[in-house]
C-alpha atoms as a PDB file:
ATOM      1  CA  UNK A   1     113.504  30.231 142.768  1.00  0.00           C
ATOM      2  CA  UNK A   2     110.855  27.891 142.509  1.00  0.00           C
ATOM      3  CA  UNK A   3     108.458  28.070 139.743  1.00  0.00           C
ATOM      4  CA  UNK A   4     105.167  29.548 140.225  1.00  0.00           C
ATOM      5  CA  UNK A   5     103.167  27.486 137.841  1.00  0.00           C
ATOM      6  CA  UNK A   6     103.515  24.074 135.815  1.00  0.00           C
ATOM      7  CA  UNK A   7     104.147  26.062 132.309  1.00  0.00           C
ATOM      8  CA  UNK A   8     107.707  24.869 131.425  1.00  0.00           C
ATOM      9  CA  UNK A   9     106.436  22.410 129.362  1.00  0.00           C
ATOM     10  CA  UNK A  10     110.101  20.790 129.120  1.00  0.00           C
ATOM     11  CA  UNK A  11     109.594  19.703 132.245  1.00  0.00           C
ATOM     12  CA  UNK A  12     107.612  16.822 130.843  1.00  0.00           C
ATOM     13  CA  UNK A  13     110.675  15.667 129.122  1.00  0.00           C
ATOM     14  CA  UNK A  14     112.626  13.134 131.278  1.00  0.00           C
ATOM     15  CA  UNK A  15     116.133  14.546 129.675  1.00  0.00           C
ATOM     16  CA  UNK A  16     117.158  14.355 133.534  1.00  0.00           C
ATOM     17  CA  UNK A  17     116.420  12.626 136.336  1.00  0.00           C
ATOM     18  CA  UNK A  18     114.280  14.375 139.422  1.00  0.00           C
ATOM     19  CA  UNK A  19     116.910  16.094 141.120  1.00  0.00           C
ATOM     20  CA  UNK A  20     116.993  19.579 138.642  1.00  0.00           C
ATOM     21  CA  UNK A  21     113.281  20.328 139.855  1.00  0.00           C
ATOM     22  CA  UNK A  22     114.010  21.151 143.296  1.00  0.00           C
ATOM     23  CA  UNK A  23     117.566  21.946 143.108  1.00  0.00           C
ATOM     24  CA  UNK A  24     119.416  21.418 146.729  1.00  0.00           C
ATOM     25  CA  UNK A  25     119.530  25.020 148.092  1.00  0.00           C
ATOM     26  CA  UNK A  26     116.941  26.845 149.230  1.00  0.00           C
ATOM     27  CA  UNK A  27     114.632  24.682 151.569  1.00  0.00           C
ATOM     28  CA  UNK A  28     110.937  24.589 149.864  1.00  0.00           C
ATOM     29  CA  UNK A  29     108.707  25.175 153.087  1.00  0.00           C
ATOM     30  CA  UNK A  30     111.159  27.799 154.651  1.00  0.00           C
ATOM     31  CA  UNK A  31     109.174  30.675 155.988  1.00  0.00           C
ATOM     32  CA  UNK A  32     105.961  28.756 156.175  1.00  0.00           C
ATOM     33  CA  UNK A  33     103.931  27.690 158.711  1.00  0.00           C
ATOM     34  CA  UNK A  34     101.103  25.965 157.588  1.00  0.00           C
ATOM     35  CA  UNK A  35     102.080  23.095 154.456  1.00  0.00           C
ATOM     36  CA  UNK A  36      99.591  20.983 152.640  1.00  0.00           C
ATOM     37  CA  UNK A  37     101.143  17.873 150.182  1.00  0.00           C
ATOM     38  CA  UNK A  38      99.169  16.430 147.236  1.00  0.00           C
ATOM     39  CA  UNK A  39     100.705  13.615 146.030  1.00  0.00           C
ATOM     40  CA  UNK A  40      99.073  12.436 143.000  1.00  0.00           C
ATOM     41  CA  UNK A  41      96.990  15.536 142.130  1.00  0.00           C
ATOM     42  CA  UNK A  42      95.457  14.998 139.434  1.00  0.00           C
ATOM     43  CA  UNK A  43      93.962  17.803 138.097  1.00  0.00           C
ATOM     44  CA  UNK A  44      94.148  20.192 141.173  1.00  0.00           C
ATOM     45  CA  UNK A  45      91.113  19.612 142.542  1.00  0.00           C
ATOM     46  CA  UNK A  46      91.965  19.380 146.216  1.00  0.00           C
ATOM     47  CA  UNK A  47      93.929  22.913 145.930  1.00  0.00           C
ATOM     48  CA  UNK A  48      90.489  23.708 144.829  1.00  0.00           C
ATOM     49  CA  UNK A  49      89.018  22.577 147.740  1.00  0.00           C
ATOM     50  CA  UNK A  50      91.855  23.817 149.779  1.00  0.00           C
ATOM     51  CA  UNK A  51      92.032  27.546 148.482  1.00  0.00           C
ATOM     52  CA  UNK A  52      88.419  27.899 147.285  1.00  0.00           C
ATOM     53  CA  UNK A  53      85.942  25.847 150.499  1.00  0.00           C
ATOM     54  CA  UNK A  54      82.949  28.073 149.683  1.00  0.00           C
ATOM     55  CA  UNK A  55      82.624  27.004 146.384  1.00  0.00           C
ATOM     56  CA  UNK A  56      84.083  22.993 147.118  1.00  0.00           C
ATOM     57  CA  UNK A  57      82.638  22.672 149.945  1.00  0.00           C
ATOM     58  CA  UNK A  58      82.928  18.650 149.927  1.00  0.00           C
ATOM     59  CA  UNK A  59      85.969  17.121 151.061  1.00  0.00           C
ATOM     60  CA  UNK A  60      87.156  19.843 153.500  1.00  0.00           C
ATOM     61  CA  UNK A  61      87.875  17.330 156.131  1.00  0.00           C
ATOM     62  CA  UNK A  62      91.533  17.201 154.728  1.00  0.00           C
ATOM     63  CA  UNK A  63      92.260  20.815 156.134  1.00  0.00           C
ATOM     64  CA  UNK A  64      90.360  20.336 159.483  1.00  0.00           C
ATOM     65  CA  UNK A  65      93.946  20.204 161.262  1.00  0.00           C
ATOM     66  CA  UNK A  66      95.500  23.475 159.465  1.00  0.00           C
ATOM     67  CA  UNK A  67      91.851  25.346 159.982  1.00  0.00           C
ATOM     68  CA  UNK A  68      92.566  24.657 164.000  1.00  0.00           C
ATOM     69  CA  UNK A  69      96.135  25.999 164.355  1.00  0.00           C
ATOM     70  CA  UNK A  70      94.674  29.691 163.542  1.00  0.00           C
ATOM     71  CA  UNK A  71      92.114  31.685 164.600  1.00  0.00           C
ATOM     72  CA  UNK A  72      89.361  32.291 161.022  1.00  0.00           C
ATOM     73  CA  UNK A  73      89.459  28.871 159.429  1.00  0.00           C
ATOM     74  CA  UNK A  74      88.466  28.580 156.251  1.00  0.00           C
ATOM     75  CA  UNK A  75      88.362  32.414 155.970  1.00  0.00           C
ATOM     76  CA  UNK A  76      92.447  32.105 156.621  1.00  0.00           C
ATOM     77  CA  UNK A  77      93.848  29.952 154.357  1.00  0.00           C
ATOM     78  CA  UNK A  78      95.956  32.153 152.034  1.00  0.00           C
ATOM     79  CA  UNK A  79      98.793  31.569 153.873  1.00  0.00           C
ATOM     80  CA  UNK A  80      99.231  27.989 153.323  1.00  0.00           C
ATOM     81  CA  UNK A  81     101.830  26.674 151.936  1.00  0.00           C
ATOM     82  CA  UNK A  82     101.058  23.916 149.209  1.00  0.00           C
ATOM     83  CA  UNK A  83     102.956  21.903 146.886  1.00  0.00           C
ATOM     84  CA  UNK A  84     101.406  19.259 144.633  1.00  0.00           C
ATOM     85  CA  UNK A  85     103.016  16.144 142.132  1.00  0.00           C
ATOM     86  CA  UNK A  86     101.018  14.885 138.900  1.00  0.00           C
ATOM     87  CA  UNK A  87     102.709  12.663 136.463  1.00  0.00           C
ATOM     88  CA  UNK A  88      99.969  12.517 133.968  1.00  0.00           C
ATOM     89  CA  UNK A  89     100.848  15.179 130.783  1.00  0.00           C
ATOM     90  CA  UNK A  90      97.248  15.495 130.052  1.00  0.00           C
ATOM     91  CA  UNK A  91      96.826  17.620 133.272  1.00  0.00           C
ATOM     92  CA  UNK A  92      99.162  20.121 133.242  1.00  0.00           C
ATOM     93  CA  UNK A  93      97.148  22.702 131.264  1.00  0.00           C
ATOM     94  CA  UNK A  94      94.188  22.499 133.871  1.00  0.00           C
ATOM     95  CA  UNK A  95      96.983  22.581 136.923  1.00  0.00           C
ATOM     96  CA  UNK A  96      98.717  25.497 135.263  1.00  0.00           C
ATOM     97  CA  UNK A  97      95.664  27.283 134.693  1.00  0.00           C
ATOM     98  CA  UNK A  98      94.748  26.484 138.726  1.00  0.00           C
ATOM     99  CA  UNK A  99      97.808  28.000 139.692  1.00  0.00           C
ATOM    100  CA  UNK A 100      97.715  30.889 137.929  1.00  0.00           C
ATOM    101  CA  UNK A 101      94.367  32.157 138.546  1.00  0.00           C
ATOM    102  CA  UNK A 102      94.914  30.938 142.402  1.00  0.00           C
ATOM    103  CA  UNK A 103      97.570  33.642 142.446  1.00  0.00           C
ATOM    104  CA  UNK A 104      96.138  36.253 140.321  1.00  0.00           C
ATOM    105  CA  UNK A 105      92.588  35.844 142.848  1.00  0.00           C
ATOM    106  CA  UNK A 106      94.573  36.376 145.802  1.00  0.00           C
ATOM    107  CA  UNK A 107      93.133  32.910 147.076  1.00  0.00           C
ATOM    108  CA  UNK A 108      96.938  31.731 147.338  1.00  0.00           C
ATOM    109  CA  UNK A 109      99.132  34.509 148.383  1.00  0.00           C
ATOM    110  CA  UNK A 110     102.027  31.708 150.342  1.00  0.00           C
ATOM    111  CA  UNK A 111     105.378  31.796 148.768  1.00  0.00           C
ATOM    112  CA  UNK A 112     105.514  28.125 147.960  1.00  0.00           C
ATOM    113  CA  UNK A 113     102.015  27.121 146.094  1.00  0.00           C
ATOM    114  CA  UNK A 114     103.700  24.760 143.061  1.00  0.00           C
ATOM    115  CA  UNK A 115     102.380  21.553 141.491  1.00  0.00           C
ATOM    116  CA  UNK A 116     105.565  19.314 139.728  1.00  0.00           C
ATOM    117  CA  UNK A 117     105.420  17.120 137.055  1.00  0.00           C
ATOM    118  CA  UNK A 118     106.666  14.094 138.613  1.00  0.00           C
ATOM    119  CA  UNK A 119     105.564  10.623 139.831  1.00  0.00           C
ATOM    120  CA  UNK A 120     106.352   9.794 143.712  1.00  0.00           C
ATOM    121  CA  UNK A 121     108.441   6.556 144.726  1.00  0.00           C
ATOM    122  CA  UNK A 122     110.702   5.149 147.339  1.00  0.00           C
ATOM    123  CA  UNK A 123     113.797   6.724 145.278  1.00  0.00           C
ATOM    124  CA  UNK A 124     115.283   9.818 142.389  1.00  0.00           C
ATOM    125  CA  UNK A 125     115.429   8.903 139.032  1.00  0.00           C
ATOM    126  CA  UNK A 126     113.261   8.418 135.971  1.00  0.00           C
ATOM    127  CA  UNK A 127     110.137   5.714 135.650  1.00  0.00           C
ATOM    128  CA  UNK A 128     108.053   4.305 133.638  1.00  0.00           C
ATOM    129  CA  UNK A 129     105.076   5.347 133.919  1.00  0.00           C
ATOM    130  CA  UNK A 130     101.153   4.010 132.501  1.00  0.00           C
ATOM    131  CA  UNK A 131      97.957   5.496 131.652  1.00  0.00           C
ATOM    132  CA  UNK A 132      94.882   4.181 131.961  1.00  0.00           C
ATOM    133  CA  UNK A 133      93.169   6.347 129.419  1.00  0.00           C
ATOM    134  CA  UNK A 134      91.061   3.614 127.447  1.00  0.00           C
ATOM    135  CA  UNK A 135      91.300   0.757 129.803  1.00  0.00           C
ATOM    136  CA  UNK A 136      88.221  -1.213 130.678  1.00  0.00           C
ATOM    137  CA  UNK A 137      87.187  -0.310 134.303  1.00  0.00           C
ATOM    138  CA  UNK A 138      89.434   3.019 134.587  1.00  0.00           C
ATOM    139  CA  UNK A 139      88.610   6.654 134.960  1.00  0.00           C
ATOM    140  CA  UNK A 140      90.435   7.279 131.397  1.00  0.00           C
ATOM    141  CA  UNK A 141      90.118  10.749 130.366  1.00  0.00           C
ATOM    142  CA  UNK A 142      86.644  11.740 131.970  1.00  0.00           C
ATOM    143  CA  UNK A 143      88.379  11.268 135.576  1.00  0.00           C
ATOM    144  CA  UNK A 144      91.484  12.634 134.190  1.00  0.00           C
ATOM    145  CA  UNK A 145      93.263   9.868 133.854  1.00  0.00           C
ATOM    146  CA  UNK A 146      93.125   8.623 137.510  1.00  0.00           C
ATOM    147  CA  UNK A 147      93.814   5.533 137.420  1.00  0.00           C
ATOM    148  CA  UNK A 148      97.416   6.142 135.954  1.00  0.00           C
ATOM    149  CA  UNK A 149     100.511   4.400 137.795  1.00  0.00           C
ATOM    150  CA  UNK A 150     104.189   3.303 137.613  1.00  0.00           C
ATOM    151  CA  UNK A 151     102.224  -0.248 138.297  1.00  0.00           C
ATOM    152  CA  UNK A 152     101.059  -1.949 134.870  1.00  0.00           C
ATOM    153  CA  UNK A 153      98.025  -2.875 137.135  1.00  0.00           C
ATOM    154  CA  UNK A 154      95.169  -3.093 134.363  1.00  0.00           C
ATOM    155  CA  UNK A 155      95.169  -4.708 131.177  1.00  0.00           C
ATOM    156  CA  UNK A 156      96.107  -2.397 127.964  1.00  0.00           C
ATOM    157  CA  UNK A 157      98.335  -0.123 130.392  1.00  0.00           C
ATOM    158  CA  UNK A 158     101.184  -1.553 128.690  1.00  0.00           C
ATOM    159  CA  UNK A 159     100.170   0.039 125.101  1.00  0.00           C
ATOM    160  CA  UNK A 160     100.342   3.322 126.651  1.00  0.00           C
ATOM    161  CA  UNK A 161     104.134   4.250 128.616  1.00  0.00           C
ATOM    162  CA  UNK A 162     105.465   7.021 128.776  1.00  0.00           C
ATOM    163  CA  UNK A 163     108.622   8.142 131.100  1.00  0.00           C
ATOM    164  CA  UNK A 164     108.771  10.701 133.483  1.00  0.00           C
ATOM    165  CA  UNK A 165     110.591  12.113 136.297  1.00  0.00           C
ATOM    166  CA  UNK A 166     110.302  10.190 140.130  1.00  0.00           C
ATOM    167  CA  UNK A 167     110.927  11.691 143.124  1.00  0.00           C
ATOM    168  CA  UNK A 168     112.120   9.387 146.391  1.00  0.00           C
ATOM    169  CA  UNK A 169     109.082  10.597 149.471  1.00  0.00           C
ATOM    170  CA  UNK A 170     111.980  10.899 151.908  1.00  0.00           C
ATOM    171  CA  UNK A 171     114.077  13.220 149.303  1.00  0.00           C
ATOM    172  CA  UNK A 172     111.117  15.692 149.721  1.00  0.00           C
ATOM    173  CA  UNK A 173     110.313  15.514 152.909  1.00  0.00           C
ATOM    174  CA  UNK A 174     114.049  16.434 153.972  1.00  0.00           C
ATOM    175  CA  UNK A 175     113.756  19.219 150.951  1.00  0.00           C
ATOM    176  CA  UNK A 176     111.114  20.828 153.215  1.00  0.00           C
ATOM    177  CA  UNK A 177     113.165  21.791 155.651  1.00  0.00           C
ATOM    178  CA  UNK A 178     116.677  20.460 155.165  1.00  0.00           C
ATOM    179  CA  UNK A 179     118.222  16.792 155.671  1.00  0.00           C
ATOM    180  CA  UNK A 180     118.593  17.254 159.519  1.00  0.00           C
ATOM    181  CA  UNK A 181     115.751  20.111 160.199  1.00  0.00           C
ATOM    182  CA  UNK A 182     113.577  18.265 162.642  1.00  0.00           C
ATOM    183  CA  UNK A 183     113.140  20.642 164.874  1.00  0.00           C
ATOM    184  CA  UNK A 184     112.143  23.249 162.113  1.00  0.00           C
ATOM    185  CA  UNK A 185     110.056  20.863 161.077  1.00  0.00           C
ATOM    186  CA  UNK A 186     108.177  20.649 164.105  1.00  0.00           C
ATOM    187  CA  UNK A 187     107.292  24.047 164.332  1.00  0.00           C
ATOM    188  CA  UNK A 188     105.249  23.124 160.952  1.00  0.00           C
ATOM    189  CA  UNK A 189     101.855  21.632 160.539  1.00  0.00           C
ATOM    190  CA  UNK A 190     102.236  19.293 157.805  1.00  0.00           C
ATOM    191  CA  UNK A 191      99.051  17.615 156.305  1.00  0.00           C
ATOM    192  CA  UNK A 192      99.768  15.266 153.425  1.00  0.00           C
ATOM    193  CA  UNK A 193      97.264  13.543 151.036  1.00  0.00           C
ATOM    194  CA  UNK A 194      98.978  10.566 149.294  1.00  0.00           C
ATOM    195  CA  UNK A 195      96.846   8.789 146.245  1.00  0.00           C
ATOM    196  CA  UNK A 196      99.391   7.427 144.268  1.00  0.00           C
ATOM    197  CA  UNK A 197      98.083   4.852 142.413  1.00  0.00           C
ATOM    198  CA  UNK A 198      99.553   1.390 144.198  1.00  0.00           C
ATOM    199  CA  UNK A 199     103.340   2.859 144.719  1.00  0.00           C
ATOM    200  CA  UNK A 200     102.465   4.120 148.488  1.00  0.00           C
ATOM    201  CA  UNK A 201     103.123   0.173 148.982  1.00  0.00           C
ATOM    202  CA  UNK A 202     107.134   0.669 148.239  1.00  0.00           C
ATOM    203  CA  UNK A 203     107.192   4.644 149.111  1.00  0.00           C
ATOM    204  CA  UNK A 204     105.434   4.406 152.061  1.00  0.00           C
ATOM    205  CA  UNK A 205     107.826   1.699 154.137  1.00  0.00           C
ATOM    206  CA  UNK A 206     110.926   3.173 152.378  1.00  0.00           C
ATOM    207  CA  UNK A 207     110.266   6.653 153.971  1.00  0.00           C
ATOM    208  CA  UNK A 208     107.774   6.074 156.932  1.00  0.00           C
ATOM    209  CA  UNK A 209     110.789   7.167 160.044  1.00  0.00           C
ATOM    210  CA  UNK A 210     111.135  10.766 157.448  1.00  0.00           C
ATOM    211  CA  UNK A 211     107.184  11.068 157.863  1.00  0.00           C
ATOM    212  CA  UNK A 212     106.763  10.232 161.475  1.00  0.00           C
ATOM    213  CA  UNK A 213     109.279  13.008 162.129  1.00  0.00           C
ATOM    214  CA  UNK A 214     107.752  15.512 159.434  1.00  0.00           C
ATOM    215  CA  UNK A 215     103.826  15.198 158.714  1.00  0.00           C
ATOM    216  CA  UNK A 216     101.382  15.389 161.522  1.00  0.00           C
ATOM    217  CA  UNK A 217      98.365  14.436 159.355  1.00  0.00           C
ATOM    218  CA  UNK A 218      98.667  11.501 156.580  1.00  0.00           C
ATOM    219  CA  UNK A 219      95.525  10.904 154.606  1.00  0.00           C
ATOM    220  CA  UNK A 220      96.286   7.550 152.695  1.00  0.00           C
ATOM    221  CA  UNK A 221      94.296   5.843 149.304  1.00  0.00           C
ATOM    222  CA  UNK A 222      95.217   2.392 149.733  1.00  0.00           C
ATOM    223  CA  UNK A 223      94.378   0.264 146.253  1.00  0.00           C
ATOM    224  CA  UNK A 224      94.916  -3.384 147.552  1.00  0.00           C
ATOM    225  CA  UNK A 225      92.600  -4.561 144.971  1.00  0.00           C
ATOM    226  CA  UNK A 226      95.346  -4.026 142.362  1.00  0.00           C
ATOM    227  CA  UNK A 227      96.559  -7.290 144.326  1.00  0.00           C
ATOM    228  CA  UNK A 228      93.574  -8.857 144.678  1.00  0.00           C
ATOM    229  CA  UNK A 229      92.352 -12.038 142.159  1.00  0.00           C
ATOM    230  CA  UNK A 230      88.478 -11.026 143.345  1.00  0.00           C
ATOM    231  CA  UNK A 231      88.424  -7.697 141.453  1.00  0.00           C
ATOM    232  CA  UNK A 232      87.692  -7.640 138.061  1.00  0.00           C
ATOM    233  CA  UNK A 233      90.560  -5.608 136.575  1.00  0.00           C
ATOM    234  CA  UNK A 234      93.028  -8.173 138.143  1.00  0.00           C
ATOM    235  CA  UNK A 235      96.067  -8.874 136.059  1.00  0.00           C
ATOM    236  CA  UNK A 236      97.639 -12.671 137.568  1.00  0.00           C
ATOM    237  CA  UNK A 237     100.895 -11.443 137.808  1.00  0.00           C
ATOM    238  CA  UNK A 238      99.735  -8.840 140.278  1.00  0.00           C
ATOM    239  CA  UNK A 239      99.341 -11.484 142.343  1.00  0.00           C
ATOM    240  CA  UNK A 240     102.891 -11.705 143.795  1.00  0.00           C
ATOM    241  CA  UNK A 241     102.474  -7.944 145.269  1.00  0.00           C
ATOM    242  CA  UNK A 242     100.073  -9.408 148.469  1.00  0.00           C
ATOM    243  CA  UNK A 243     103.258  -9.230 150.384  1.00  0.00           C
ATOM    244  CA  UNK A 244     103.651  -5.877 149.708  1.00  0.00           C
ATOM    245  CA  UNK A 245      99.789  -5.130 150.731  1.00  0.00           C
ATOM    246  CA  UNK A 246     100.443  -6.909 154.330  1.00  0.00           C
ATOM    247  CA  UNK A 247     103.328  -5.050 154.918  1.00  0.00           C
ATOM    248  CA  UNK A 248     102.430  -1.705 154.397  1.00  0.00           C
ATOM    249  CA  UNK A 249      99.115  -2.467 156.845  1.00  0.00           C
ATOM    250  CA  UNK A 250     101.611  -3.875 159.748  1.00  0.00           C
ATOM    251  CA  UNK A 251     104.109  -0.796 158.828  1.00  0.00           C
ATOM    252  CA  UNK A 252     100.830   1.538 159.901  1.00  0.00           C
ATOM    253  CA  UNK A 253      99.920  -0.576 162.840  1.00  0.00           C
ATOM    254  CA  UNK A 254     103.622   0.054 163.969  1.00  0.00           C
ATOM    255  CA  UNK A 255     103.229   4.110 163.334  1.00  0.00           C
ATOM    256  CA  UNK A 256     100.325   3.804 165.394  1.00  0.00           C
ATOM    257  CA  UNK A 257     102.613   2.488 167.798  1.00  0.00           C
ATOM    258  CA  UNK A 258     105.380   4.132 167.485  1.00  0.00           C
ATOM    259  CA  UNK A 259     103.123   7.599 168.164  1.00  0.00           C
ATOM    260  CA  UNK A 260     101.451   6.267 171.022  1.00  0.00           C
ATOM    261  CA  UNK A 261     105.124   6.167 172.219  1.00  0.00           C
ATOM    262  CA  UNK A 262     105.894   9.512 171.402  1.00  0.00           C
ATOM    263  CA  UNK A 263     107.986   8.830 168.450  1.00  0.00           C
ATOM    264  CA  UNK A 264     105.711   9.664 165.467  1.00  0.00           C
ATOM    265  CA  UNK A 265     104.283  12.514 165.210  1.00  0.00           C
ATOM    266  CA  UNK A 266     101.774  11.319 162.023  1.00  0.00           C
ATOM    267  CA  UNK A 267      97.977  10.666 162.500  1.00  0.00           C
ATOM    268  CA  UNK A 268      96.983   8.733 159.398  1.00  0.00           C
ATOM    269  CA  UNK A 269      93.414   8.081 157.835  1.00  0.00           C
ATOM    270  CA  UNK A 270      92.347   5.863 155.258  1.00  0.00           C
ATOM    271  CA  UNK A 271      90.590   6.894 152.132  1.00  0.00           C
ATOM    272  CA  UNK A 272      88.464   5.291 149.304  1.00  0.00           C
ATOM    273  CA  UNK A 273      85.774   3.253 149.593  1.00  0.00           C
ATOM    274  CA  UNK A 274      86.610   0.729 148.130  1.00  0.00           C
ATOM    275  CA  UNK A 275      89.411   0.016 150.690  1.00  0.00           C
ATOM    276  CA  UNK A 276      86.964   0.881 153.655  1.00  0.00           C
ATOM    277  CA  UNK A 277      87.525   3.997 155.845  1.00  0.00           C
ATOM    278  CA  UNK A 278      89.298   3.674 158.871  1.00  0.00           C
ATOM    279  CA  UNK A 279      90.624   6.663 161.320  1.00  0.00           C
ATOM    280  CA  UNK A 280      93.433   6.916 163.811  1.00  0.00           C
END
C-alpha cells in the first residue's frame, strides 16, 4: 500500500537503498487515468497549483494537457493522479502537511497522490546529496533550499552532505505501469515536471527511450550555467560537465525527431529563465 503522506520520518534515513519505497508489486498509476510527476518538488508548491488553481492561479500552464482530456478543467482535477520526489529533509513537514490537508479538503481524492523522499538519477541506490542553505547566490532556506543537488555545483555545498535515497527515472517510469506496460501506458496522460538541480543531464539520456514511450508532456529546468565559467557561482571543476550540457540538447533535438516519426510520444518545454524558454 503506498503511503498517503511523507510522515515516516525513517524514510529520511538511507539504512537502504531506493528499492523498499516502491516495493515491486502493485503498479503505482494502476487505475488512473490522468498522472502528473514532480520531480524535485520542493516544498509542494506545484501540487498546490495543481489541486488548488483558484487560489495559485500562476503557473497553470503545466496542467493545460490533463485540463483538455476531460470535459470541466480546472473544476475536474480530483482525479489526478500525482506523485512527487524531494530530497531536501527540511521540506518534509510542509509536504506532509500538503498532503494531508489535500486529502482531508477533498481537493485530492486519486488513489495515488504521494510525495517520496528521494533524489532522482540515471540509477537505484543511495547518493550524496548537497544543500545550498547558506551558499552565496542560492535560494538557502527562504526558497526552501532550491538550489540543493547531488552536483557540488556552488562553493560551501561541500560543508553541508547529507545521504539519501536515489531513484533510477527509468525504474519509475516502468513502476507506473509495469516493465513491459506500454500499451497501458498509453491509455495514460502523463505530464512530468523535472527540476532537478543539474542531474536531468545524466537521468535524462539514461532514460529518454522509457519517456518517449511513457510521458506525453515533459516540462524540463535546464541549469547549464552550473557548467558555465560566465556565471558567477561557477566552481572550475564544473567545467568538464560542458559535454554533458551538449549532449542532453542534441538528445532533445533527436526526441523531437524521433516524435515527428511517430516514435516518441513526449512534447517537451523548457523552463527557467535563465536558460531561455523554448517550446516544442
Amino acid at each position: 500500500m503506498l503511503p498517503a503522506d511523507t510522515s515516516n520520518t525513517s524514510l529520511w534515513r538511507p539504512r537502504r537503498a531506493f528499492a523498499p519505497l516502491l516495493p515491486d508489486r502493485r503498479p503505482l498509476a494502476a487505475g488512473c487515468s490522468r498522472v502528473y510527476i514532480d520531480l524535485g518538488c520542493n516544498d509542494g508548491l506545484n501540487l498546490r497549483r495543481l489541486f488548488m488553481p483558484a487560489v495559485h492561479r500562476y503557473g497553470q500552464s503545466l496542467f493545460r494537457e490533463l485540463d483538455a482530456a476531460v470535459a470541466g478543467g480546472q473544476s475536474n482535477r480530483s482525479d489526478i493522479c500525482a506523485i512527487g520526489f524531494e530530497p531536501v529533509p527540511a521540506n518534509e513537514e510542509s509536504i506532509r502537511k500538503l498532503v494531508a490537508s489535500l486529502r482531508a479538503g477533498g481537493q485530492a481524492r486519486a488513489q495515488l497522490l504521494a510525495v517520496f523522499p528521494a533524489a532522482v538519477h540515471a540509477t537505484n541506490g543511495l547518493a550524496t546529496f548537497y544543500l545550498d542553505q547558506n551558499g552565496p547566490g542560492s535560494g538557502g532556506a527562504k526558497y526552501h533550499n532550491w538550489g540543493s543537488s547531488l552536483l557540488m555545483w556552488e562553493a560551501g555545498m561541500e560543508r553541508r552532505p547529507l545521504r539519501v535515497p536515489q531513484v533510477g527515472l527509468t525504474y519509475l517510469l516502468e513502476r507506473l505501469h509495469g516493465v513491459d506496460a506500454d500499451a497501458e501506458a498509453a491509455r495514460v496522460l502523463t505530464v512530468m515536471k523535472m527540476d532537478i538541480e543539474g542531474a536531468e543531464y545524466d537521468a535524462l539520456p539514461a532514460a529518454w527511450r522509457a519517456v518517449c514511450a511513457r510521458v506525453d508532456r515533459l516540462f524540463l529546468e535546464t541549469h547549464d550555467r552550473f557548467f558555465s565559467e560566465r556565471w558567477h557561482g561557477h566552481r572550475a571543476e564544473m567545467g568538464s560537465g560542458e559535454g554533458r550540457v551538449a549532449r542532453l540538447h542534441e538528445l532533445l533535438r533527436r526526441m523531437d525527431d524521433e516524435r515527428r516519426a511517430g516514435r516518441c510520444r513526449t512534447r517537451w518545454t523548457l523552463l527557467g529563465a535563465r536558460e531561455g524558454r523554448r517550446a516544442r
